[in-house]
N, C-alpha and C. Protein backbone atom coordinates (compact mmCIF):
# COMPACT_ATOMS: atom_id res chain seq x y z
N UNK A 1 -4.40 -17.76 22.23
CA UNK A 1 -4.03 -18.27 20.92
C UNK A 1 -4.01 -19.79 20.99
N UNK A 2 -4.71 -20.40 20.11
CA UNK A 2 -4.42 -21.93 20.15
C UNK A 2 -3.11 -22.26 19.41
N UNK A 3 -3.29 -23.49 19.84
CA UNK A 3 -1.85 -24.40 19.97
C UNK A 3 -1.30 -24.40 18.39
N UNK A 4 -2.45 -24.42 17.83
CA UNK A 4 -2.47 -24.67 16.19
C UNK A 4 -1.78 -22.67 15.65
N UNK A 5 -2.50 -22.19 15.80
CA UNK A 5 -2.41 -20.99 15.59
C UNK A 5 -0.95 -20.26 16.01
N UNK A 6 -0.48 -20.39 17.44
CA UNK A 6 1.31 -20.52 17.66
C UNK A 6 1.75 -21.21 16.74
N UNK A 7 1.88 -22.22 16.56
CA UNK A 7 2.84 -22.79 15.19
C UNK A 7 3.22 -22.22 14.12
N UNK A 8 1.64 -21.75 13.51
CA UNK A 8 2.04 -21.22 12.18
C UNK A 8 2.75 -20.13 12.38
N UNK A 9 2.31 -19.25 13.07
CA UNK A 9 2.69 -17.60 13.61
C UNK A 9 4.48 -17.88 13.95
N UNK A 10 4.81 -18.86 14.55
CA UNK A 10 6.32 -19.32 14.64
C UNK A 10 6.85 -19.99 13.62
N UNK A 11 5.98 -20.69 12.64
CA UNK A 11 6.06 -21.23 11.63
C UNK A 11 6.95 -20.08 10.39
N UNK A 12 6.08 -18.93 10.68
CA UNK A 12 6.42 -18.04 9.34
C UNK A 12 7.44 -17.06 10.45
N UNK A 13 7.54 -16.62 11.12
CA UNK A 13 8.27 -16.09 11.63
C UNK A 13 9.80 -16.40 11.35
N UNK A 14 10.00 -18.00 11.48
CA UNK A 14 11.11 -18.62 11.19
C UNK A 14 11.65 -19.64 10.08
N UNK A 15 10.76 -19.41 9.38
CA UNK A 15 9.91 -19.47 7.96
C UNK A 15 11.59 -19.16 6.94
N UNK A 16 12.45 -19.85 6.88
CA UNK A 16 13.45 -18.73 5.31
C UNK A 16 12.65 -18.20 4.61
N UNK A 17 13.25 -17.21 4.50
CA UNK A 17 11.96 -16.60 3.22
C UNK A 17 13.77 -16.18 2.31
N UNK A 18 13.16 -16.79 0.89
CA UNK A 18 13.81 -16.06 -0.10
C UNK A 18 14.04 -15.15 -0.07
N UNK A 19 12.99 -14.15 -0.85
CA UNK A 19 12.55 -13.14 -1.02
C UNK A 19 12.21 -11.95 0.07
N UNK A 20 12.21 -10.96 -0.21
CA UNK A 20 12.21 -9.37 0.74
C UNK A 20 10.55 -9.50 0.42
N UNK A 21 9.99 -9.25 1.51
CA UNK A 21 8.26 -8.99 1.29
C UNK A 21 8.05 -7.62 1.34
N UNK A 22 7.02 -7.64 0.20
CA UNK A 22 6.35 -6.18 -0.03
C UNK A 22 4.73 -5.97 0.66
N UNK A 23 4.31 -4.69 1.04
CA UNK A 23 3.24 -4.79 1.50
C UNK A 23 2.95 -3.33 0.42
N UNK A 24 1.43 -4.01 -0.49
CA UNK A 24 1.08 -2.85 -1.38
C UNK A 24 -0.55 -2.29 -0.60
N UNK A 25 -0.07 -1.50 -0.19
CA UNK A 25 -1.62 -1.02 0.03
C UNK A 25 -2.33 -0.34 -0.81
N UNK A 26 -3.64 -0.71 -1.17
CA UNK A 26 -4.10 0.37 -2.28
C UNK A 26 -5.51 0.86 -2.25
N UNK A 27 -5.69 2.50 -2.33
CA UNK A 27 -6.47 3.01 -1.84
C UNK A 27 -7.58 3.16 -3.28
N UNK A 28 -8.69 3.46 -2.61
CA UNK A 28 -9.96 3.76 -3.97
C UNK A 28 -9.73 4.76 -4.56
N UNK A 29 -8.95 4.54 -5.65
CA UNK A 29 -9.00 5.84 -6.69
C UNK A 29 -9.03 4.80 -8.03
N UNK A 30 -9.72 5.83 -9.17
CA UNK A 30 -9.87 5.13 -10.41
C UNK A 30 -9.05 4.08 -10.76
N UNK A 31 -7.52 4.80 -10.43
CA UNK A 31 -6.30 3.74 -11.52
C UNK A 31 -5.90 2.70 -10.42
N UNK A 32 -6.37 2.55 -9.60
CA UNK A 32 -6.34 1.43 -8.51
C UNK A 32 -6.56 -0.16 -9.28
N UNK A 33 -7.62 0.33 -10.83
CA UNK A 33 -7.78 -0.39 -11.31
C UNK A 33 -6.35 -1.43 -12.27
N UNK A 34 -5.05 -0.73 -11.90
CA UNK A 34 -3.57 -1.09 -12.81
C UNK A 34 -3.43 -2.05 -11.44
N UNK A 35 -3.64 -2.00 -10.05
CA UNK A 35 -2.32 -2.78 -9.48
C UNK A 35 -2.00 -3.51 -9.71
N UNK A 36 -2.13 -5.11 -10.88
CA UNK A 36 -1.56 -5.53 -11.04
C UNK A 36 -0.05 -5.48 -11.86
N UNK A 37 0.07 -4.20 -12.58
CA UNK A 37 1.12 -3.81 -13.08
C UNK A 37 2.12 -3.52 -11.70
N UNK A 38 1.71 -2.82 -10.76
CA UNK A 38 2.83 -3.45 -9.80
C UNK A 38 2.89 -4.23 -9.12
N UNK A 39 2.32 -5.39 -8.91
CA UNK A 39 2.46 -6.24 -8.05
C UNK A 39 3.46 -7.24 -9.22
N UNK A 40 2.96 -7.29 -10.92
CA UNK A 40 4.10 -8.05 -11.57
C UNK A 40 5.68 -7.51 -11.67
N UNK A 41 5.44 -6.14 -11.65
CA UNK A 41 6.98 -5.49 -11.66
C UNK A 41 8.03 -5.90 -10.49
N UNK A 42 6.89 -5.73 -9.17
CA UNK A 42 7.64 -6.41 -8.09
C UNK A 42 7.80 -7.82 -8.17
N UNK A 43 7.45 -8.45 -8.73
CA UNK A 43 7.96 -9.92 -8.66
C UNK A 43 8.84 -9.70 -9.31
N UNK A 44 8.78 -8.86 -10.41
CA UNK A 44 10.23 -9.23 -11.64
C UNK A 44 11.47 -8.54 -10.95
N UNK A 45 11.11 -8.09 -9.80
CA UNK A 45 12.57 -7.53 -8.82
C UNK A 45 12.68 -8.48 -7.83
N UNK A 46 11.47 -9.74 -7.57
CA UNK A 46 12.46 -10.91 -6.78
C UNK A 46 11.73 -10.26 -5.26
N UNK A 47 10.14 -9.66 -5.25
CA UNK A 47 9.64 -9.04 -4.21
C UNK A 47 8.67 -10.04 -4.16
N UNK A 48 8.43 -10.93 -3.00
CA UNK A 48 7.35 -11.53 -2.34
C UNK A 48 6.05 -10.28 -2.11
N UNK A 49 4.95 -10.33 -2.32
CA UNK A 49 4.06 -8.96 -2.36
C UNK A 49 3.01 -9.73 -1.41
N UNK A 50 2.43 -8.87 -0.96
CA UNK A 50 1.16 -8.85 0.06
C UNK A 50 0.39 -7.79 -0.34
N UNK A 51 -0.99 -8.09 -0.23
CA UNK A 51 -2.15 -6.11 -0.77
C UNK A 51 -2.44 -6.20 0.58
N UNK A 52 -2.92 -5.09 1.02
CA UNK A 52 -3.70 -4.33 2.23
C UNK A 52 -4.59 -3.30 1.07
N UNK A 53 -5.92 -3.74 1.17
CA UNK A 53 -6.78 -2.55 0.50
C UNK A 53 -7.81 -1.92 2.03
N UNK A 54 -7.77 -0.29 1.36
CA UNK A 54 -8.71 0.31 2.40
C UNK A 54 -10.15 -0.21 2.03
N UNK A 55 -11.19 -0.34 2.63
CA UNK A 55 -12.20 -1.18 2.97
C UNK A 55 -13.17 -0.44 1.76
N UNK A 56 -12.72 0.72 1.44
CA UNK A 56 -13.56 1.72 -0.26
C UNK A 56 -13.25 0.50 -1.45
N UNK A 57 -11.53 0.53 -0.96
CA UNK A 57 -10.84 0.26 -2.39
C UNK A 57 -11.34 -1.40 -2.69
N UNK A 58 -11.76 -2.30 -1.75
CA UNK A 58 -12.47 -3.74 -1.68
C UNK A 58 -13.92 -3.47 -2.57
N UNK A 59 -14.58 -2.51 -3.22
CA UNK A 59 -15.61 -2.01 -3.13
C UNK A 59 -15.68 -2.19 -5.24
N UNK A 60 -14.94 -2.86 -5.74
CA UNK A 60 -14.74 -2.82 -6.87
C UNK A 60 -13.71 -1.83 -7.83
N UNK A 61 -12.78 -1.15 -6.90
CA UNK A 61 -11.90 -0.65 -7.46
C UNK A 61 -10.81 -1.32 -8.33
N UNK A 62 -10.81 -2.57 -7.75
CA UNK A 62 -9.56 -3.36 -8.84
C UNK A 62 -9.89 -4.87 -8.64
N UNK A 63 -9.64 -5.74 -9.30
CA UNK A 63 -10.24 -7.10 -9.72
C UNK A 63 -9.11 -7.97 -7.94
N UNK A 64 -10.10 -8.04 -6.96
CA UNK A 64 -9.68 -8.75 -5.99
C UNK A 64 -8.92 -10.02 -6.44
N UNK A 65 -10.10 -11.19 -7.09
CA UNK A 65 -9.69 -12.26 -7.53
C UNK A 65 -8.63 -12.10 -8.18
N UNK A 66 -8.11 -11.39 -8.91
CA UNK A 66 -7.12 -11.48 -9.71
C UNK A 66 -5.71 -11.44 -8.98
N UNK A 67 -5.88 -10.40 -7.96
CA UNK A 67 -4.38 -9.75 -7.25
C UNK A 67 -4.50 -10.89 -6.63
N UNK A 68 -5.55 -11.79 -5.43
CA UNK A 68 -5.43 -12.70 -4.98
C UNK A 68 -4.29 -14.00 -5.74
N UNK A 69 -5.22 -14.03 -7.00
CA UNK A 69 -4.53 -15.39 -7.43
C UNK A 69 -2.55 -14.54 -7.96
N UNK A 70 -2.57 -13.65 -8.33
CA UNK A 70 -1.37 -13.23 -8.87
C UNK A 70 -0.07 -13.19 -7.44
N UNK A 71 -0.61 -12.31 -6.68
CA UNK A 71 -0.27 -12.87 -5.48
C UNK A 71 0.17 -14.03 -4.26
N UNK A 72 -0.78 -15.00 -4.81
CA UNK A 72 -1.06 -16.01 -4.23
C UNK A 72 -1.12 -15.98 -2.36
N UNK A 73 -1.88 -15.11 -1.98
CA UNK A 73 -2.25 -14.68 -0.88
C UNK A 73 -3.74 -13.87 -0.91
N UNK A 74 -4.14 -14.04 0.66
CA UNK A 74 -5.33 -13.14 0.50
C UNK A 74 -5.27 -12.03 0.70
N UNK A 75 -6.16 -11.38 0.29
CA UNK A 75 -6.31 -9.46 0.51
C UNK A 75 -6.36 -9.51 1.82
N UNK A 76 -5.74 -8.20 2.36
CA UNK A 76 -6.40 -8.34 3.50
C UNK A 76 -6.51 -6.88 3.70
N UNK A 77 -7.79 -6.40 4.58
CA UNK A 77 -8.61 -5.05 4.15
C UNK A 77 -9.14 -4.90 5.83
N UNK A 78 -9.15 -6.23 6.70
CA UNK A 78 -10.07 -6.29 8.32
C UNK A 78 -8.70 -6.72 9.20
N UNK A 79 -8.68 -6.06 10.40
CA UNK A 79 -8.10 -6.84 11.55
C UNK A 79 -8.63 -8.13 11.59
N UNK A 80 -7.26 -8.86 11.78
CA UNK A 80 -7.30 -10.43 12.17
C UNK A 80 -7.63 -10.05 14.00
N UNK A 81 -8.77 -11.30 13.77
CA UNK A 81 -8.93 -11.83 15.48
C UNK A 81 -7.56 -12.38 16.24
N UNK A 82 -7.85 -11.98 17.36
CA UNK A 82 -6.45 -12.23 18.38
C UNK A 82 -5.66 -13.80 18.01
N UNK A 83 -6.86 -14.76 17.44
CA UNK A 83 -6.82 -16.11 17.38
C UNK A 83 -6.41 -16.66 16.05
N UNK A 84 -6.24 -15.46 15.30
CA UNK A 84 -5.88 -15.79 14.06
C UNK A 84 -4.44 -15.58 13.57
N UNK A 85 -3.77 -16.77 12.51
CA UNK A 85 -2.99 -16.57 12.48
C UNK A 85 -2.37 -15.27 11.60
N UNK A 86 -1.26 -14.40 11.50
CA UNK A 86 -0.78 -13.35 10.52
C UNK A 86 -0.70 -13.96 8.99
N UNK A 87 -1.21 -13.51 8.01
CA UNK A 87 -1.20 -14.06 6.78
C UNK A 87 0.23 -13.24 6.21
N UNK A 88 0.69 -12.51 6.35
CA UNK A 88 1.79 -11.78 6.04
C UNK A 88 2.72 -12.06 7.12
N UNK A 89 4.28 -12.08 6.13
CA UNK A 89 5.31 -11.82 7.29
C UNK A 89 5.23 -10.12 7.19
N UNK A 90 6.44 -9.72 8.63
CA UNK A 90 6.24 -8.77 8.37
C UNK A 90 7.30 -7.81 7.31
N UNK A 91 7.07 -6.67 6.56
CA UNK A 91 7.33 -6.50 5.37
C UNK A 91 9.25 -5.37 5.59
N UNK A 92 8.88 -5.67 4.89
CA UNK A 92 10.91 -5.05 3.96
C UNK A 92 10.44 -4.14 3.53
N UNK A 93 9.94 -3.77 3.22
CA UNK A 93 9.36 -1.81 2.50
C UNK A 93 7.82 -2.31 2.17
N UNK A 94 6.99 -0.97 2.36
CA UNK A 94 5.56 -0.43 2.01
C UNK A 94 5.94 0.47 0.50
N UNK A 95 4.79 -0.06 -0.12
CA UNK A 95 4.19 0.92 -1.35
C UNK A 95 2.55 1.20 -0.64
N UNK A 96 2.28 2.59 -1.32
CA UNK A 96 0.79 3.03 -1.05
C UNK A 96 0.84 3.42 -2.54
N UNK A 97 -0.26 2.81 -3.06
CA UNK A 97 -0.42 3.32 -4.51
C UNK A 97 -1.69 2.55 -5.17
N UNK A 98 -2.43 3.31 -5.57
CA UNK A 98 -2.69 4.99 -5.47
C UNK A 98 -2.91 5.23 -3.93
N UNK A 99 -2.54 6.49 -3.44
CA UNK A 99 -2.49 7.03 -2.13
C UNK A 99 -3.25 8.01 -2.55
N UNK A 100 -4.59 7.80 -1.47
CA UNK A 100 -6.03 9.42 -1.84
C UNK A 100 -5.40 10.23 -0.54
N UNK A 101 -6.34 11.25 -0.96
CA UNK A 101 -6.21 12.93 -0.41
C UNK A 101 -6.66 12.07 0.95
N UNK A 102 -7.72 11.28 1.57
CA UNK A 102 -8.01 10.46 2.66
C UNK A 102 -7.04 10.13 3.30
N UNK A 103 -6.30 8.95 2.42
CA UNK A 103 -5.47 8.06 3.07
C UNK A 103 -4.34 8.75 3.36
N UNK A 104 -3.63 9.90 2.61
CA UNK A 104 -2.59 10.83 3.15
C UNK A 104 -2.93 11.29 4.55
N UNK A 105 -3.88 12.24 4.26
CA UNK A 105 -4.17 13.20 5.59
C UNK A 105 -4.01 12.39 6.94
N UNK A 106 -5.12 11.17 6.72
CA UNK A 106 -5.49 10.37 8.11
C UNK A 106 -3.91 10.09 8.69
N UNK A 107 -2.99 9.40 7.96
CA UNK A 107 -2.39 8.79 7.90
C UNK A 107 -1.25 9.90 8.46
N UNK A 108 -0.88 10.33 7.98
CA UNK A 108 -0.35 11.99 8.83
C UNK A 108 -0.86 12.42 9.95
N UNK A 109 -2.07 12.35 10.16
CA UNK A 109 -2.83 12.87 11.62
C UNK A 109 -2.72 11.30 12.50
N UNK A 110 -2.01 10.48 12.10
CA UNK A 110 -1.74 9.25 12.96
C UNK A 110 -3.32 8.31 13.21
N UNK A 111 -4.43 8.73 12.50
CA UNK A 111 -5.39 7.94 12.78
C UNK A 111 -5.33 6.49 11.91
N UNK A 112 -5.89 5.34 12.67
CA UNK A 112 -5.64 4.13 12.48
C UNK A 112 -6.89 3.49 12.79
N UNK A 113 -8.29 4.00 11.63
CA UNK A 113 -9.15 3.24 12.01
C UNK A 113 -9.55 2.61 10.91
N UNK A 114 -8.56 1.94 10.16
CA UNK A 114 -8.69 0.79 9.10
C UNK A 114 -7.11 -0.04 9.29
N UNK A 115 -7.23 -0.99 8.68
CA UNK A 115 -5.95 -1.82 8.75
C UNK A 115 -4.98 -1.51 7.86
N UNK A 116 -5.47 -0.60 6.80
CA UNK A 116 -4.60 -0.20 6.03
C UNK A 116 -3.58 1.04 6.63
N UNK A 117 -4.40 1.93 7.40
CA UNK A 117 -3.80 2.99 8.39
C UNK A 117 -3.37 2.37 9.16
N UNK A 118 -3.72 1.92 9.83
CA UNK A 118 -3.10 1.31 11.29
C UNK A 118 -1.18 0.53 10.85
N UNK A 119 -1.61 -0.01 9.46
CA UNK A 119 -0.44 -0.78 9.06
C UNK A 119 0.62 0.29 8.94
N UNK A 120 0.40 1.78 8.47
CA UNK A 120 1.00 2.55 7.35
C UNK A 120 1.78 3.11 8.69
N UNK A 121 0.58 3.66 9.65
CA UNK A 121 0.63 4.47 11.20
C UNK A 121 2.11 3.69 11.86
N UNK A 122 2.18 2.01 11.95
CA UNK A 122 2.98 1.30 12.85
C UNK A 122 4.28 1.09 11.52
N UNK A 123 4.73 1.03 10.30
CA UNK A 123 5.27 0.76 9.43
C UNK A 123 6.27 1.82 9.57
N UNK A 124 5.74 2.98 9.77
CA UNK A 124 6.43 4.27 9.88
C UNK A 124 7.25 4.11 10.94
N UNK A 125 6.87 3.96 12.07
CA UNK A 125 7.36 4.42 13.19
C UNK A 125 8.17 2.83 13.53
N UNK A 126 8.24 1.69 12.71
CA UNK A 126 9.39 0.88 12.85
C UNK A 126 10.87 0.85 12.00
N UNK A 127 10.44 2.24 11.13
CA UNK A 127 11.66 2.25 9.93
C UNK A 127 11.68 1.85 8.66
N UNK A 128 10.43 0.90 8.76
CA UNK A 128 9.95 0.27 7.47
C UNK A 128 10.63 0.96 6.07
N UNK A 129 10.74 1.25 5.40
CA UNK A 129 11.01 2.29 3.67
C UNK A 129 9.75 1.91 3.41
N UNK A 130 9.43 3.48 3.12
CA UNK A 130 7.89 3.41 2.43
C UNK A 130 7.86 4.50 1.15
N UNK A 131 7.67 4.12 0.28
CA UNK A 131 7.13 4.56 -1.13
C UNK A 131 5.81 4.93 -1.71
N UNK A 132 5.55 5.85 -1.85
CA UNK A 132 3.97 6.20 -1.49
C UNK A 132 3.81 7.35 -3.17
N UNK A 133 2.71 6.65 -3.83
CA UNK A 133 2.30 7.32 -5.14
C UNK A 133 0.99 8.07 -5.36
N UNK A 134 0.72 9.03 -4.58
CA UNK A 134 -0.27 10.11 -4.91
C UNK A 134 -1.04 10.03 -5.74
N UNK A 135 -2.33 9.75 -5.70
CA UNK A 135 -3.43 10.27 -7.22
C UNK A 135 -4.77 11.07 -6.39
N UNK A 136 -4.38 12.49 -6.64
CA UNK A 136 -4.96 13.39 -5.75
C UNK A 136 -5.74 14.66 -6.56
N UNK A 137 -6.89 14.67 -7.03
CA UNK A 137 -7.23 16.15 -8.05
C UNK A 137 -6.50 17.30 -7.25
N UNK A 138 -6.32 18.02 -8.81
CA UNK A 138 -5.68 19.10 -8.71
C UNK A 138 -5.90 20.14 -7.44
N UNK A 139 -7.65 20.30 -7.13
CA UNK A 139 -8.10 20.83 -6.31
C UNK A 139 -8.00 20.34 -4.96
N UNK A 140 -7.70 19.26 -4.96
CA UNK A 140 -7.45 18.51 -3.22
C UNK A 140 -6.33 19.09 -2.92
N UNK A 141 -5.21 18.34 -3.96
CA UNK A 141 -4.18 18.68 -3.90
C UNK A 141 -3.55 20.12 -3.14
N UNK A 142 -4.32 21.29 -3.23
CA UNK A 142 -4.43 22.66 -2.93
C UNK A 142 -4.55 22.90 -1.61
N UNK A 143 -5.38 21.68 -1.01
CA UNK A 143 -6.32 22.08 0.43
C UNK A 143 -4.20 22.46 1.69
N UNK A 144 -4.21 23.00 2.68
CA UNK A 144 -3.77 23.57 3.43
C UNK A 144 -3.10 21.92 3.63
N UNK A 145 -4.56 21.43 4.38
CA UNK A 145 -4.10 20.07 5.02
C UNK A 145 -3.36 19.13 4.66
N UNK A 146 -3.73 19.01 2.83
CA UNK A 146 -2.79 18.03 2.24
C UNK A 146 -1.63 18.38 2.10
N UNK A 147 -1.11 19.66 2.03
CA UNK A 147 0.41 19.91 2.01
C UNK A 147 1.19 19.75 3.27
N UNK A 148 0.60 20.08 4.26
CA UNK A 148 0.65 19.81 5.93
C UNK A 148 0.91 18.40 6.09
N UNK A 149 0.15 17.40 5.27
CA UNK A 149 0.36 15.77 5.75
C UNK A 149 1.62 15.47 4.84
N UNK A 150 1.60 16.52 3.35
CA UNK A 150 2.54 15.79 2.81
C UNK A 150 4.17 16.22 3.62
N UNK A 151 4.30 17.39 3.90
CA UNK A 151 5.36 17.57 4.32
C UNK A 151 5.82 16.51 5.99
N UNK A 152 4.54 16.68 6.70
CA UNK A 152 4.87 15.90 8.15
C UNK A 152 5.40 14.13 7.64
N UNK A 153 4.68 13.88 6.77
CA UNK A 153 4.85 12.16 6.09
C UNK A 153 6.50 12.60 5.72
N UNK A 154 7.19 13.76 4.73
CA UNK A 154 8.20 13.06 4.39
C UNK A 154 9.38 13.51 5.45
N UNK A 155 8.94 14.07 6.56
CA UNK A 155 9.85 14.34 8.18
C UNK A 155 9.62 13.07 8.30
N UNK A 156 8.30 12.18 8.29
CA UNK A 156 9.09 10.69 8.98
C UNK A 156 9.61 9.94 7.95
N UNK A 157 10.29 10.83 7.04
CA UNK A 157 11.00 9.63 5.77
C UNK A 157 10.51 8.86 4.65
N UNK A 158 8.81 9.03 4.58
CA UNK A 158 8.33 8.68 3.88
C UNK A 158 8.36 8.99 2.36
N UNK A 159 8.98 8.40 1.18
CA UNK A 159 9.44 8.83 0.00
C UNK A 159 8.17 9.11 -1.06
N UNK A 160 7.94 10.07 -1.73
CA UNK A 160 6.90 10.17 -2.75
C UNK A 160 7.11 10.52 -4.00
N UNK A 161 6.49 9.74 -5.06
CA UNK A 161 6.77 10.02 -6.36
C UNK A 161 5.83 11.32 -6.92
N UNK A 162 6.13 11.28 -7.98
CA UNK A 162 5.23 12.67 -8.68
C UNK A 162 3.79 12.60 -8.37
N UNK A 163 3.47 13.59 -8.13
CA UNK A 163 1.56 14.19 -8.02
C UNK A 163 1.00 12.97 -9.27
N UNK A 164 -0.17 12.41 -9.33
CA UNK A 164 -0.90 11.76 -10.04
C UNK A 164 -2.66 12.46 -10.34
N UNK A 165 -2.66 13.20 -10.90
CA UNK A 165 -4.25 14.13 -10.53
C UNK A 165 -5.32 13.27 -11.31
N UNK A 166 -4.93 12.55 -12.47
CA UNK A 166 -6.11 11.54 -12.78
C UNK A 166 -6.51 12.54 -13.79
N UNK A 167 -6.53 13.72 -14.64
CA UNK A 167 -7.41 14.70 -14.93
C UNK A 167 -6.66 14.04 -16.55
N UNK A 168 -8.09 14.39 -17.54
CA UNK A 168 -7.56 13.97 -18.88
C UNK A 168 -7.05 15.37 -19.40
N UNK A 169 -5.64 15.03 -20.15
CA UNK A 169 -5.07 15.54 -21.30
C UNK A 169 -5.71 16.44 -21.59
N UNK A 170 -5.27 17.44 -22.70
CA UNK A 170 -5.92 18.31 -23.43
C UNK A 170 -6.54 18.13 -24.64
N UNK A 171 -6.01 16.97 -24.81
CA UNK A 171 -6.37 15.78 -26.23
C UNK A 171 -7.14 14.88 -25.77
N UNK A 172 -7.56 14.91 -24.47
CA UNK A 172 -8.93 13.67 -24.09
C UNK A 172 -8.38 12.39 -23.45
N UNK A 173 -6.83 12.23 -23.59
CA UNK A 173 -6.34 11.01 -23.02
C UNK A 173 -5.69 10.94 -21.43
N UNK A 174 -5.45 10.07 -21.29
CA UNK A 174 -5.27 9.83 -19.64
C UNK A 174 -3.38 9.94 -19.35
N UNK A 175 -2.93 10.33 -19.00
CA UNK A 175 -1.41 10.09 -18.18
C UNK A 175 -1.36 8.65 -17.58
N UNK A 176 -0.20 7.85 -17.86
CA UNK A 176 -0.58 7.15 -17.39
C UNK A 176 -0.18 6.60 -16.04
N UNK A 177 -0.46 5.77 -15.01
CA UNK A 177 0.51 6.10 -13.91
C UNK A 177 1.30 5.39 -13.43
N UNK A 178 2.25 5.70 -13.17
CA UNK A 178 3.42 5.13 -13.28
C UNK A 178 3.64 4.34 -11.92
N UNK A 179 3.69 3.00 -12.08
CA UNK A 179 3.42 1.92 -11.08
C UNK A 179 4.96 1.77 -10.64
N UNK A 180 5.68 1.38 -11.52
CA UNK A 180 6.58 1.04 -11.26
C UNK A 180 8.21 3.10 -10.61
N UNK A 181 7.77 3.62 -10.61
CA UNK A 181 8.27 4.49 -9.94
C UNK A 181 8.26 4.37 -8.47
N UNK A 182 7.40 3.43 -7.68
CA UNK A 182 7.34 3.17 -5.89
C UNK A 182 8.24 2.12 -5.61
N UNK A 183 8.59 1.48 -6.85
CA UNK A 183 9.50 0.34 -6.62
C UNK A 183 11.01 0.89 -7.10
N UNK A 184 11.16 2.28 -7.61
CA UNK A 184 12.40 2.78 -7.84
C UNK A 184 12.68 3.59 -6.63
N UNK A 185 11.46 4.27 -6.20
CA UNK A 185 11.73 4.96 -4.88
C UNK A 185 12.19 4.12 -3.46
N UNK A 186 12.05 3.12 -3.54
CA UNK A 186 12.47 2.30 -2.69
C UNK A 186 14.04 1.88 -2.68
N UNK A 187 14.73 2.10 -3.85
CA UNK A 187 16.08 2.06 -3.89
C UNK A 187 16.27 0.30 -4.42
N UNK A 188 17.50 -0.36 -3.99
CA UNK A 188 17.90 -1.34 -4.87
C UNK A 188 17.51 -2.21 -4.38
């Protein structure tokens, strides 16, 4: 690590931070296209926010530039080089939202071959509070495995709001999804 690169890394480490930091990870599903509705809700609770997107959800699922500037941090979606400094402190509670039938399962079977897993995989197993919002079709929803990850996820404490299936109404309209429920599941 260069000389420059220790600093900052000790820099933010010892950094006051106001604010409790949030880490939103958000996976490729349609309504991926709202996160900014929670990333503003969490500010209006006084939450410093960070995104982690899975490397799909970078793919045009939700306006990067935007969460960037709203944020005022970068996405981050790749492992940082050994030499680089951490752009995030590390976080006070995880949201996953939208959380796919993917990112559950893997994430339950402990695999960590994105930064978004790897984050969710090590988050868990430090105590982190994690809040995690499902948008899963009805038919995934069904498979053996996903009930298997959902139950093993909430043995390690992991909190989840209502099923999200994405499927329109009977009247043609959408449900809408409720962003701000991962920031109630998280408590006060």
């Amino acid at each position: 690590m260069t000389q420059q690169a220790e600093k900052h890394e000790h820099a933010a480490r010892h950094e006051p931070r106001r604010s409790p930091f949030l880490y939103v990870v958000v996976c490729a599903a349609g309504v991926a296209t709202g996160v900014s509705k929670l990333i503003t809700a969490a500010q209006e609770r006084n939450w410093e926010v960070g995104v982690i997107a899975t490397p799909v959800a970078m793919n045009g699922f939700f306006d990067s530039a935007a969460v960037e500037a709203q944020t005022g941090r970068p996405i981050r979606s790749a492992w940082r080089t050994p030499g680089e400094p951490r752009p995030f402190p590390p976080p006070d509670a995880v949201v996953v939202a939208p959380a796919t039938f993917n990112t559950v399962n893997k994430w339950a079977a402990g695999i960590a071959d994105t930064l978004a897993l790897g984050t969710l995989c090590e988050v868990a197993g430090l105590g982190v509070p994690i809040a995690v919002l499902p948008c899963v079709a009805d038919a995934l929803a069904a498979h053996p495995a996903y009930r298997d990850s959902l139950t093993r996820l909430r043995g390690m404490g992991v909190r989840f709001g209502d099923p999200h299936a994405g499927e329109p109404d009977p009247d043609g309209g959408r449900p809408e999804f409720r962003w701000e429920r991962a920031l109630d599941l998280l408590g006060p």
